[in-house]
N, C-alpha and C. Protein backbone atom coordinates (compact mmCIF):
# COMPACT_ATOMS: atom_id res chain seq x y z
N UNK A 1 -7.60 -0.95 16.26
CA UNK A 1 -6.22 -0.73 15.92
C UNK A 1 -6.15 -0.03 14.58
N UNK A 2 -4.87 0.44 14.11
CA UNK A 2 -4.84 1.46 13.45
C UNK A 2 -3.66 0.98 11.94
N UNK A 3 -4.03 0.99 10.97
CA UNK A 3 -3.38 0.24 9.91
C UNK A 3 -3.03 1.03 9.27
N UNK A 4 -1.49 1.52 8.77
CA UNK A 4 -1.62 2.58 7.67
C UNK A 4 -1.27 2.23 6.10
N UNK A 5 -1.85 2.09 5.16
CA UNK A 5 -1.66 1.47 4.15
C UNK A 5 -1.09 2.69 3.33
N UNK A 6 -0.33 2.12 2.53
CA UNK A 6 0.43 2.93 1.70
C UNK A 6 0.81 2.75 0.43
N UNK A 7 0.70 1.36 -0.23
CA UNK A 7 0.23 0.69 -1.16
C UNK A 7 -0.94 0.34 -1.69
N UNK A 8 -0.89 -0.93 -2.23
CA UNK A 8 -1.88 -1.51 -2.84
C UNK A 8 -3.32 -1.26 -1.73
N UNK A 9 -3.17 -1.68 -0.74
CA UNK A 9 -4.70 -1.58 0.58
C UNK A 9 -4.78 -0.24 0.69
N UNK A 10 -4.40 0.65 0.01
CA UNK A 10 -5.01 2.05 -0.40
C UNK A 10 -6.41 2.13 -0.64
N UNK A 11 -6.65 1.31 -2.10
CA UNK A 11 -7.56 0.98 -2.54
C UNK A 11 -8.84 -0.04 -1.15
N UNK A 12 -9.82 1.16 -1.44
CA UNK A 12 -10.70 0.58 -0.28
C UNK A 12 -11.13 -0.66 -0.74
N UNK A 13 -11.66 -1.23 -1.70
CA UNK A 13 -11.96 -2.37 -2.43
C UNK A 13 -11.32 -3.25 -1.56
N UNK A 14 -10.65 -3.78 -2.36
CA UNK A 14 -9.18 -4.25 -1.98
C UNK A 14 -8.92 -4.32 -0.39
N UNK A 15 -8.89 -3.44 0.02
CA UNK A 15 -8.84 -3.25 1.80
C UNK A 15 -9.83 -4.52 2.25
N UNK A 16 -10.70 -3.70 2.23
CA UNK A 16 -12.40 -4.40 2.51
C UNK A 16 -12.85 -5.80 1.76
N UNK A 17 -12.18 -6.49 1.34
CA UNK A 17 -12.16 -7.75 0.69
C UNK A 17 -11.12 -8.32 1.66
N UNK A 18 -9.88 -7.92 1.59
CA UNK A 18 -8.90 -8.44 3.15
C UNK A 18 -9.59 -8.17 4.26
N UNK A 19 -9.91 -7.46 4.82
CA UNK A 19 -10.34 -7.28 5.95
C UNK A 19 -11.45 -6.26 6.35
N UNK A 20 -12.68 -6.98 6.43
CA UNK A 20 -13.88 -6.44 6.27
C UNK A 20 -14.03 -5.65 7.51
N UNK A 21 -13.77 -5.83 8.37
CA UNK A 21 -13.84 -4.56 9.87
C UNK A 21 -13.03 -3.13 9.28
N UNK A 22 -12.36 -2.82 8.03
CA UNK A 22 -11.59 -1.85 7.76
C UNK A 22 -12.38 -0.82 7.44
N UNK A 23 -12.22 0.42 7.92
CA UNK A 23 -12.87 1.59 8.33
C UNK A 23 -12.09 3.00 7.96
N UNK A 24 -11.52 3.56 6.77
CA UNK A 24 -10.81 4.74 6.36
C UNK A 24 -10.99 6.09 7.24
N UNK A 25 -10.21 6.36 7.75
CA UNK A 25 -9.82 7.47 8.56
C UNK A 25 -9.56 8.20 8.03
N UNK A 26 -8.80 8.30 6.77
CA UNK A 26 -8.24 9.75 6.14
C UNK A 26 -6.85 9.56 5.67
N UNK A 27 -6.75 10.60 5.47
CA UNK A 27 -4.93 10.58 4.38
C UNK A 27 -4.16 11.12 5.87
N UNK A 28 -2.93 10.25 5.51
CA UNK A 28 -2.21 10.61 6.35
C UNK A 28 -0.47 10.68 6.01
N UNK A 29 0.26 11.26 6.47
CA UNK A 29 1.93 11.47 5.98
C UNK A 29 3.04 11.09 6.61
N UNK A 30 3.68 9.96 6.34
CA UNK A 30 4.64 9.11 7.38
C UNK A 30 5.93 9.86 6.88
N UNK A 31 6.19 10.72 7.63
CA UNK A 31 7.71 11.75 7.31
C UNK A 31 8.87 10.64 7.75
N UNK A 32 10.10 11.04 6.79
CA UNK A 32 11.49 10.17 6.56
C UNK A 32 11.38 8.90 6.00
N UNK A 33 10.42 8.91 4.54
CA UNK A 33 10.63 7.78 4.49
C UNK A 33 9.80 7.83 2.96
N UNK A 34 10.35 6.68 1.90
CA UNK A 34 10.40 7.00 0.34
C UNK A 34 9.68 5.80 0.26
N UNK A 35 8.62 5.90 -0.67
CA UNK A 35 7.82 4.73 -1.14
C UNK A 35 8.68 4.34 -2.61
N UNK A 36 8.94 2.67 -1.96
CA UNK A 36 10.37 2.34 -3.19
C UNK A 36 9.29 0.56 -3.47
N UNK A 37 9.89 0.31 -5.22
CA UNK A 37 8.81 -1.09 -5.43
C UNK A 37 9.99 -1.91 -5.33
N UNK A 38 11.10 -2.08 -4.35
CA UNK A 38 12.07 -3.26 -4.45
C UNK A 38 11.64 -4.17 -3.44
N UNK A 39 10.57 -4.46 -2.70
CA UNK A 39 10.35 -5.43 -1.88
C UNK A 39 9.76 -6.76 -2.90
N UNK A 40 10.70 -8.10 -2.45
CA UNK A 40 10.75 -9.03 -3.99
C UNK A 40 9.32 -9.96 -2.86
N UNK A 41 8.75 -9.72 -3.91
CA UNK A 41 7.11 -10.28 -3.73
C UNK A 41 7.40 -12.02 -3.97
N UNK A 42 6.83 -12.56 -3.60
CA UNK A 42 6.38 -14.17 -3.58
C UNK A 42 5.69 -14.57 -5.60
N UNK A 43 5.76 -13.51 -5.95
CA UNK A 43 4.95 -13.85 -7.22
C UNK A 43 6.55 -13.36 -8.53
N UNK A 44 7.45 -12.71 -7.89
CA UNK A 44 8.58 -12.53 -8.34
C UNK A 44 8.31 -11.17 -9.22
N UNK A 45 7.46 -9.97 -8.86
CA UNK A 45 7.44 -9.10 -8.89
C UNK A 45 7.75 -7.94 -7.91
N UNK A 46 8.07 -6.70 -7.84
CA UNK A 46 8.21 -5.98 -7.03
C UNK A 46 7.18 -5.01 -6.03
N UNK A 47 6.91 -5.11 -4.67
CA UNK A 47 6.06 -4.80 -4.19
C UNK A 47 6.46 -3.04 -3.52
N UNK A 48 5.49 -2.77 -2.84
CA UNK A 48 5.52 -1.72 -2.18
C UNK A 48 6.05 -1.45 -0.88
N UNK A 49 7.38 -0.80 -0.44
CA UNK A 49 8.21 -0.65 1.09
C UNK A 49 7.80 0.64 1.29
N UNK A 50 7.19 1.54 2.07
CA UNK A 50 7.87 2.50 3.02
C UNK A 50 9.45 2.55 3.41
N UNK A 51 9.92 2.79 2.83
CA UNK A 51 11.92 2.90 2.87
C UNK A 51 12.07 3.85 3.95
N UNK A 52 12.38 3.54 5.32
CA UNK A 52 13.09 4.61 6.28
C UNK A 52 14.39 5.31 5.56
N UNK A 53 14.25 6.48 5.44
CA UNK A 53 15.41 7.46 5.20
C UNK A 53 16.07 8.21 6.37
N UNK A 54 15.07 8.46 7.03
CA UNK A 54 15.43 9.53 7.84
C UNK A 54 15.26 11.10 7.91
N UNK A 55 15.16 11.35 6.52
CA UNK A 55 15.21 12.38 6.08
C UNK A 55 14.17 13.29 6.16
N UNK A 56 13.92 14.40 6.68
CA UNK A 56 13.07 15.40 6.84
C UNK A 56 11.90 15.78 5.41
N UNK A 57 12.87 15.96 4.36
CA UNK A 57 12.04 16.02 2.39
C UNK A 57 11.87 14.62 2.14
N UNK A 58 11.77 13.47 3.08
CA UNK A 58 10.96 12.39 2.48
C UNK A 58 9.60 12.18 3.33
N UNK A 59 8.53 11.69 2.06
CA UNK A 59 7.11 11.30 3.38
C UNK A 59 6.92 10.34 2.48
N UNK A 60 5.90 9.18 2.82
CA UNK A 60 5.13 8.80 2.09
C UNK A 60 3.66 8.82 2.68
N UNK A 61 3.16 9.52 1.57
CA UNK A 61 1.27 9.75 1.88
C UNK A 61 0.52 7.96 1.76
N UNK A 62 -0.74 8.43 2.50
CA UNK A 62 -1.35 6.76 2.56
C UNK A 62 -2.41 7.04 3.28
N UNK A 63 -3.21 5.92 3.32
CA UNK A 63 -5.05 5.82 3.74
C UNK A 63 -4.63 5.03 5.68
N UNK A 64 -5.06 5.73 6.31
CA UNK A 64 -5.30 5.34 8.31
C UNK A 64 -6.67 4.17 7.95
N UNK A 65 -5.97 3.30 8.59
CA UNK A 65 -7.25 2.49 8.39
C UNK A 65 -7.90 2.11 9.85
N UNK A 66 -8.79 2.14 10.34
CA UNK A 66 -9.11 1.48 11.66
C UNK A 66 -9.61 0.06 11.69
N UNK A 67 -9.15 -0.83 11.97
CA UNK A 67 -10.12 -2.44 12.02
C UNK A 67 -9.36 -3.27 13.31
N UNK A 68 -10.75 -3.80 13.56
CA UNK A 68 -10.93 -4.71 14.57
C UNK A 68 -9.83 -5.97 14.68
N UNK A 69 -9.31 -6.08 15.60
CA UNK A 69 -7.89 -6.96 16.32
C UNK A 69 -7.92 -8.21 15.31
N UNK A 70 -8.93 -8.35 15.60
CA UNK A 70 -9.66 -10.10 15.01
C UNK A 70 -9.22 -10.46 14.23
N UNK A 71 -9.24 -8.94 13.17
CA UNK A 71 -9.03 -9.25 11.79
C UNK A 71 -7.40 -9.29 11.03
N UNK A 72 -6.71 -9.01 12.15
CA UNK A 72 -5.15 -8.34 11.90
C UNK A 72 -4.40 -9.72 11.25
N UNK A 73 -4.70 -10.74 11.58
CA UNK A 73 -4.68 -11.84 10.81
C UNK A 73 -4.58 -12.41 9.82
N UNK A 74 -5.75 -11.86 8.94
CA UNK A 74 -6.26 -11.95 8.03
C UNK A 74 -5.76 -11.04 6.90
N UNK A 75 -5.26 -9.90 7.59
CA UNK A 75 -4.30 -8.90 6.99
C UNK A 75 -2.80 -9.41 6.73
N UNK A 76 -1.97 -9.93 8.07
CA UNK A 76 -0.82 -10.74 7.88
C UNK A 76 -0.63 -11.45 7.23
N UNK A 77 -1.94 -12.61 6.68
CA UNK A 77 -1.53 -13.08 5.91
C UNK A 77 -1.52 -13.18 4.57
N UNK A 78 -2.79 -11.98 4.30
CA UNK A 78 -2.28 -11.54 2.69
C UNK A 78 -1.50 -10.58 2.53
N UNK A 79 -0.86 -9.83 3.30
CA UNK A 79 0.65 -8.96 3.28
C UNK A 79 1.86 -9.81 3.02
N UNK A 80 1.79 -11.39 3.77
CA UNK A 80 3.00 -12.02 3.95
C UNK A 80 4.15 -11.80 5.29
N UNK A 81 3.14 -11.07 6.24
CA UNK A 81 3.92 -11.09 7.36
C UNK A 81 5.23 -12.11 7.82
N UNK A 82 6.15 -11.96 7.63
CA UNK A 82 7.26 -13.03 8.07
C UNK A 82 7.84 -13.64 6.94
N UNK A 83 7.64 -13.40 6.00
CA UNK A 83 7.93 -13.59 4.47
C UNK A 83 8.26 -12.27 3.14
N UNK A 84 9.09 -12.17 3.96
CA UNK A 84 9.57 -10.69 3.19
C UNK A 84 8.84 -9.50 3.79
N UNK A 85 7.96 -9.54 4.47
CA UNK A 85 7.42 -7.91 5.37
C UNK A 85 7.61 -8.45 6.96
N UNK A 86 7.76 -7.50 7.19
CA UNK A 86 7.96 -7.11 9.51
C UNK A 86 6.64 -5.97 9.59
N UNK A 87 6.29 -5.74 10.47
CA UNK A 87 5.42 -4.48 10.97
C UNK A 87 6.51 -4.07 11.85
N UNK A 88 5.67 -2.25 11.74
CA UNK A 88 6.23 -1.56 13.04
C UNK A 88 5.17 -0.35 13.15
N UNK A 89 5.27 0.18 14.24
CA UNK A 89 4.67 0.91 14.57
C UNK A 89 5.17 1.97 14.01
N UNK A 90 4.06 3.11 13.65
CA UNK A 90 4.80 4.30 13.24
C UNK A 90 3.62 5.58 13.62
N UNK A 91 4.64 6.64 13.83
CA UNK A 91 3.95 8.15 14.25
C UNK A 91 3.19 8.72 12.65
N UNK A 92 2.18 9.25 12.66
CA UNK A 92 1.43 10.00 11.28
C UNK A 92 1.57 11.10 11.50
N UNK A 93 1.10 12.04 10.64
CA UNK A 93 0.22 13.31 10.67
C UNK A 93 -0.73 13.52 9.16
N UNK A 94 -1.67 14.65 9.72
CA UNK A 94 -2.53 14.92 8.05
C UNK A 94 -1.59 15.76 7.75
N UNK A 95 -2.27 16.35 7.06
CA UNK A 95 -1.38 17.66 6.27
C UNK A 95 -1.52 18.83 7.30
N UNK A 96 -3.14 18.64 8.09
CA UNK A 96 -2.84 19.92 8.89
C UNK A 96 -2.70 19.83 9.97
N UNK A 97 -1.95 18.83 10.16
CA UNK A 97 -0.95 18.88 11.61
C UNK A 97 -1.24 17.71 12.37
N UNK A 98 -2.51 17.35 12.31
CA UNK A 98 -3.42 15.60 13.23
C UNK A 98 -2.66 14.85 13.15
N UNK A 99 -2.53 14.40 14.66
CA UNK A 99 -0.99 13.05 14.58
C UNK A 99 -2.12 11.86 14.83
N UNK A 100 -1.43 11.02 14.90
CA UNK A 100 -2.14 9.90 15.26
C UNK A 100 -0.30 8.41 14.69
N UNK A 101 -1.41 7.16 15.40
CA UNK A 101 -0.38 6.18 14.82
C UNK A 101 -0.96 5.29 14.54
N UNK A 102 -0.06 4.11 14.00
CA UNK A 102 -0.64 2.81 13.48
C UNK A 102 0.54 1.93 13.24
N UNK A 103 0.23 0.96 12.66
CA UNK A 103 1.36 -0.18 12.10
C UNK A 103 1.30 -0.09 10.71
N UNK A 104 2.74 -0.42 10.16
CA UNK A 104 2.72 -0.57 8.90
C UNK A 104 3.27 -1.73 8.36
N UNK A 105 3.54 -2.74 7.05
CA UNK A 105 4.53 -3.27 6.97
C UNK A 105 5.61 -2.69 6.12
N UNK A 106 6.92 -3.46 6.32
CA UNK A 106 7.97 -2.93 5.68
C UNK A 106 8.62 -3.76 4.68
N UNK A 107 9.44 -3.46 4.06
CA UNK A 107 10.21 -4.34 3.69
C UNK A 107 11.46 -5.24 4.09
N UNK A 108 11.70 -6.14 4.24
CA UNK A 108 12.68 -6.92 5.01
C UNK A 108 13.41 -7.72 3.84
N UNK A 109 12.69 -7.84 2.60
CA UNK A 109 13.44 -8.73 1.54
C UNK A 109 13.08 -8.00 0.34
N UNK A 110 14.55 -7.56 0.08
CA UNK A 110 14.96 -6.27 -1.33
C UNK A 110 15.66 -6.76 -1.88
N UNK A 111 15.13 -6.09 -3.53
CA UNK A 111 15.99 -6.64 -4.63
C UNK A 111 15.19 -5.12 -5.63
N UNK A 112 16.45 -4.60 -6.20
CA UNK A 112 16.14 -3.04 -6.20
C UNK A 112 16.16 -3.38 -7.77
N UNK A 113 16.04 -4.49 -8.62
CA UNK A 113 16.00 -4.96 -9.99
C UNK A 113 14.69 -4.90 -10.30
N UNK A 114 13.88 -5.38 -9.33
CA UNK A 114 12.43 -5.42 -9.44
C UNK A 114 11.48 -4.60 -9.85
N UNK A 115 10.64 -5.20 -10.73
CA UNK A 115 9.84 -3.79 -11.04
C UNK A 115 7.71 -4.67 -10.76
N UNK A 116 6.79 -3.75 -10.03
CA UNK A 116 5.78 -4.00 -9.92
C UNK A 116 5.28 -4.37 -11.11
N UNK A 117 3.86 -5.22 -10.93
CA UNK A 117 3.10 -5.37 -12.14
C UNK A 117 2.51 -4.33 -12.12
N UNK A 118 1.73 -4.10 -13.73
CA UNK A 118 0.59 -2.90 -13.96
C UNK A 118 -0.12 -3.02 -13.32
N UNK A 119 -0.87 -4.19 -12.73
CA UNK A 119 -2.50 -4.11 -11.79
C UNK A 119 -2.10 -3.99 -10.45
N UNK A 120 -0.85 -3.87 -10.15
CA UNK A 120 -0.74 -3.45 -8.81
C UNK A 120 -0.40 -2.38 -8.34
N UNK A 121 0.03 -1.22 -9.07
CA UNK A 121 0.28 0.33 -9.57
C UNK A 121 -1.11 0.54 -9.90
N UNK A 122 -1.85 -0.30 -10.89
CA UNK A 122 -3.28 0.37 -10.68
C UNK A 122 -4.37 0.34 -9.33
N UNK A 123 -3.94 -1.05 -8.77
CA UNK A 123 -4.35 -0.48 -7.32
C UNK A 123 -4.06 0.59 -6.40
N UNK A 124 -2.94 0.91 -6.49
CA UNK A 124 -2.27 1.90 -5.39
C UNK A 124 -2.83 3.41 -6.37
N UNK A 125 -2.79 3.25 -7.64
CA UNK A 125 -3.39 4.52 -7.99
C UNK A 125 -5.02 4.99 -7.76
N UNK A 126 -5.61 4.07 -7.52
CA UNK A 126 -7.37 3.50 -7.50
C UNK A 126 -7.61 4.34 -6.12
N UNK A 127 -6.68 3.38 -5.22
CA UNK A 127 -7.08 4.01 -3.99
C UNK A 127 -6.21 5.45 -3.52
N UNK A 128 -5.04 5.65 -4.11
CA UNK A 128 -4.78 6.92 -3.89
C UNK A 128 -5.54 7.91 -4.90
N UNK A 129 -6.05 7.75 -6.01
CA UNK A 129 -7.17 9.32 -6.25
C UNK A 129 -8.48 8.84 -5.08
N UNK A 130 -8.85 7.80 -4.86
CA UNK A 130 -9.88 7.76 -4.28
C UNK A 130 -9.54 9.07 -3.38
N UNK A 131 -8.61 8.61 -2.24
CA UNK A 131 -8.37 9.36 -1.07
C UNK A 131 -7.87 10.63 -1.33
N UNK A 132 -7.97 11.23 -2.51
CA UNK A 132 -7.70 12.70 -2.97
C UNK A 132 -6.35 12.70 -2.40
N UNK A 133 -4.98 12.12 -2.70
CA UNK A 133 -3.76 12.10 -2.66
C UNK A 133 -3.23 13.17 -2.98
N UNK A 134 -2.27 13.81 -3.02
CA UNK A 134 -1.64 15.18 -3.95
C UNK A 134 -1.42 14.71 -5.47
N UNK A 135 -1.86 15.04 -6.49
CA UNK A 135 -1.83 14.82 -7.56
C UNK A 135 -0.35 14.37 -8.00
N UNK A 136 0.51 15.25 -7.72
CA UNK A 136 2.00 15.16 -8.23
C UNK A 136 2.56 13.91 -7.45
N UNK A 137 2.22 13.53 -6.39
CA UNK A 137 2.34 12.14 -5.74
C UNK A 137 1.71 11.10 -6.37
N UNK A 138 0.55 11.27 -6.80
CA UNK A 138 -0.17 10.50 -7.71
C UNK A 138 0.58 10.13 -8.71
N UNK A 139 1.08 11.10 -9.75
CA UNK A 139 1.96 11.06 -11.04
C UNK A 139 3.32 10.79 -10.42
N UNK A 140 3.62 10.44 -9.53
CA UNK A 140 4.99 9.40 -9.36
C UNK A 140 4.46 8.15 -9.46
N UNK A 141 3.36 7.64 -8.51
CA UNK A 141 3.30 6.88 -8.68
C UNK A 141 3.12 6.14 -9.94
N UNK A 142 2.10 6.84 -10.88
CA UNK A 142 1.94 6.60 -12.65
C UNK A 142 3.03 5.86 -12.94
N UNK A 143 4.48 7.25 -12.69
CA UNK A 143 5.26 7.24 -13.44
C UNK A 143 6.34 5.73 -13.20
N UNK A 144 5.77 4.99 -11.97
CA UNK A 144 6.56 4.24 -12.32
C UNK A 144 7.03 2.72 -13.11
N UNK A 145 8.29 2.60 -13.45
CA UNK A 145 8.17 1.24 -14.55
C UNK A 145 7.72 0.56 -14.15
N UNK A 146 6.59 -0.50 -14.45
CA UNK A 146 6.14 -1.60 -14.83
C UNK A 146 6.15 -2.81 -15.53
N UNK A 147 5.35 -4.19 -15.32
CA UNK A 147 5.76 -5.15 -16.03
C UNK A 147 4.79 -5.48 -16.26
N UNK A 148 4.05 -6.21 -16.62
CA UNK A 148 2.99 -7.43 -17.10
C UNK A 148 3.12 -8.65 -16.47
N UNK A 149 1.94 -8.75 -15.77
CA UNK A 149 1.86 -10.39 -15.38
C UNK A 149 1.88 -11.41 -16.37
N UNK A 150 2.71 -12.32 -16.18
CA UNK A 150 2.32 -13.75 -17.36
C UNK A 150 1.33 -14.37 -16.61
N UNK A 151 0.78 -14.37 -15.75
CA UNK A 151 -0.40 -15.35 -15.15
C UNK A 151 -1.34 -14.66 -15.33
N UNK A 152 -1.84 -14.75 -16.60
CA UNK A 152 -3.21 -13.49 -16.96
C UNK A 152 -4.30 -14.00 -15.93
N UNK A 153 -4.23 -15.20 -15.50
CA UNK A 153 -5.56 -15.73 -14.74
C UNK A 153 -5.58 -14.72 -13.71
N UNK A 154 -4.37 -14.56 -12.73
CA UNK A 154 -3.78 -13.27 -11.66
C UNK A 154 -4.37 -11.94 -12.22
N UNK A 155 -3.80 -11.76 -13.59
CA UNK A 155 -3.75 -10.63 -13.96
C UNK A 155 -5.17 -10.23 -13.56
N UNK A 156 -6.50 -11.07 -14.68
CA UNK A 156 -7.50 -10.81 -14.77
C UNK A 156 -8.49 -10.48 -13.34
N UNK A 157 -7.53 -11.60 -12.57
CA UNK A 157 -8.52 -11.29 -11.59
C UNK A 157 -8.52 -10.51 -10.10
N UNK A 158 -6.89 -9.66 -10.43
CA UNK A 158 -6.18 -8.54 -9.71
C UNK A 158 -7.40 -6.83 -10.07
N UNK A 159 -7.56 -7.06 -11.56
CA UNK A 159 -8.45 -5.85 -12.58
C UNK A 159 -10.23 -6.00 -11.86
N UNK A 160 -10.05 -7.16 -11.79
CA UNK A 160 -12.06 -7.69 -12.02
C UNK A 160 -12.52 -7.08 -10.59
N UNK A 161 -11.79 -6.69 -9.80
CA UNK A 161 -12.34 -5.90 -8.44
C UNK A 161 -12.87 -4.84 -9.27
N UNK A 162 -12.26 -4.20 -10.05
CA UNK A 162 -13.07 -2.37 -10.14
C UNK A 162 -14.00 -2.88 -10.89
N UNK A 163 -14.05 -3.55 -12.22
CA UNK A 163 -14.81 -4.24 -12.93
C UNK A 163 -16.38 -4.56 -12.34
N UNK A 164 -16.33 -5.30 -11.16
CA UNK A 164 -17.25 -5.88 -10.58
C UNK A 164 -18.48 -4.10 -10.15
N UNK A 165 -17.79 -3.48 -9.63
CA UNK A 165 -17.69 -2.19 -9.48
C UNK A 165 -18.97 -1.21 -10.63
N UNK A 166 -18.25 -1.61 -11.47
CA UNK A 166 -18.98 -0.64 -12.91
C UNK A 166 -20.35 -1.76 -13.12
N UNK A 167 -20.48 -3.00 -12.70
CA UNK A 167 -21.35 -3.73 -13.62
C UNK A 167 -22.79 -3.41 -12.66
């Protein structure tokens, strides 16, 4: 089955720590639809929606993931399936035209006050240069406001994935 991450599970790390059958396919472009951080997270920060617009000048770029049924589970439940996210199926393409589909989650519980933490913008940035993203997509994402975790224990150990990485 076919997962399209568009957030934070950008980051292959990260992916592959949730769900070890996960297998990167490539960049892919979900047209009519705005990557917005008002989905109100369980930690009382703001997470990552795919926002249906409709609109033809909206996409949001993201990593096709392929993994095994088994594991879809294991994904639900560190997404929060049924707790502020729904899945749905959705149509892709690359840039040069390759369709394909997958599931995504969405947002179902918004609060447009919200703003992401830094280590979770640094995930979604980690794994979008990984996947050679469009740069200027990249620098939205940078650009957007942030907060600081007060649970540095979280904090620290949201960072210590790339960390582990360099050592």
């Amino acid at each position: 089955m076919n997962y399209f991450a568009y957030g934070s599970n950008m980051s292959l790390l990260r992916m592959q720590k949730r769900v070890p059958s996960a297998k990167a396919l490539g960049v892919y472009i979900l047209a009519g639809h705005l990557l917005k951080f008002h989905k109100a997270g369980m930690d009382g920060s703001g997470k990552g929606d795919a926002y249906f617009t409709g609109l033809k000048t909206d996409s949001v770029f993201g990593v096709l993931y392929s993994m095994q049924y088994r594991d879809k589970s294991l994904l639900d439940d560190a997404e929060g399936l049924g707790y502020g996210y729904a899945e749905k199926k959705v149509q892709l393409k690359t840039r040069t035209g390759e369709k394909a589909t997958g599931f995504l989650y969405y947002a179902t519980t918004i609060d447009n006050t919200l703003h992401p933490f830094s280590w979770y913008i640094e995930h979604i940035v980690v794994g979008a240069r990984a996947a050679a993203l469009p740069e200027p997509y990249v620098d939205k994402i940078c650009g957007v406001e942030t907060i600081e975790d007060e649970d540095r224990n979280r904090d620290h150990r949201e960072r210590s994935l790339y960390f582990e990485q360099i050592s």
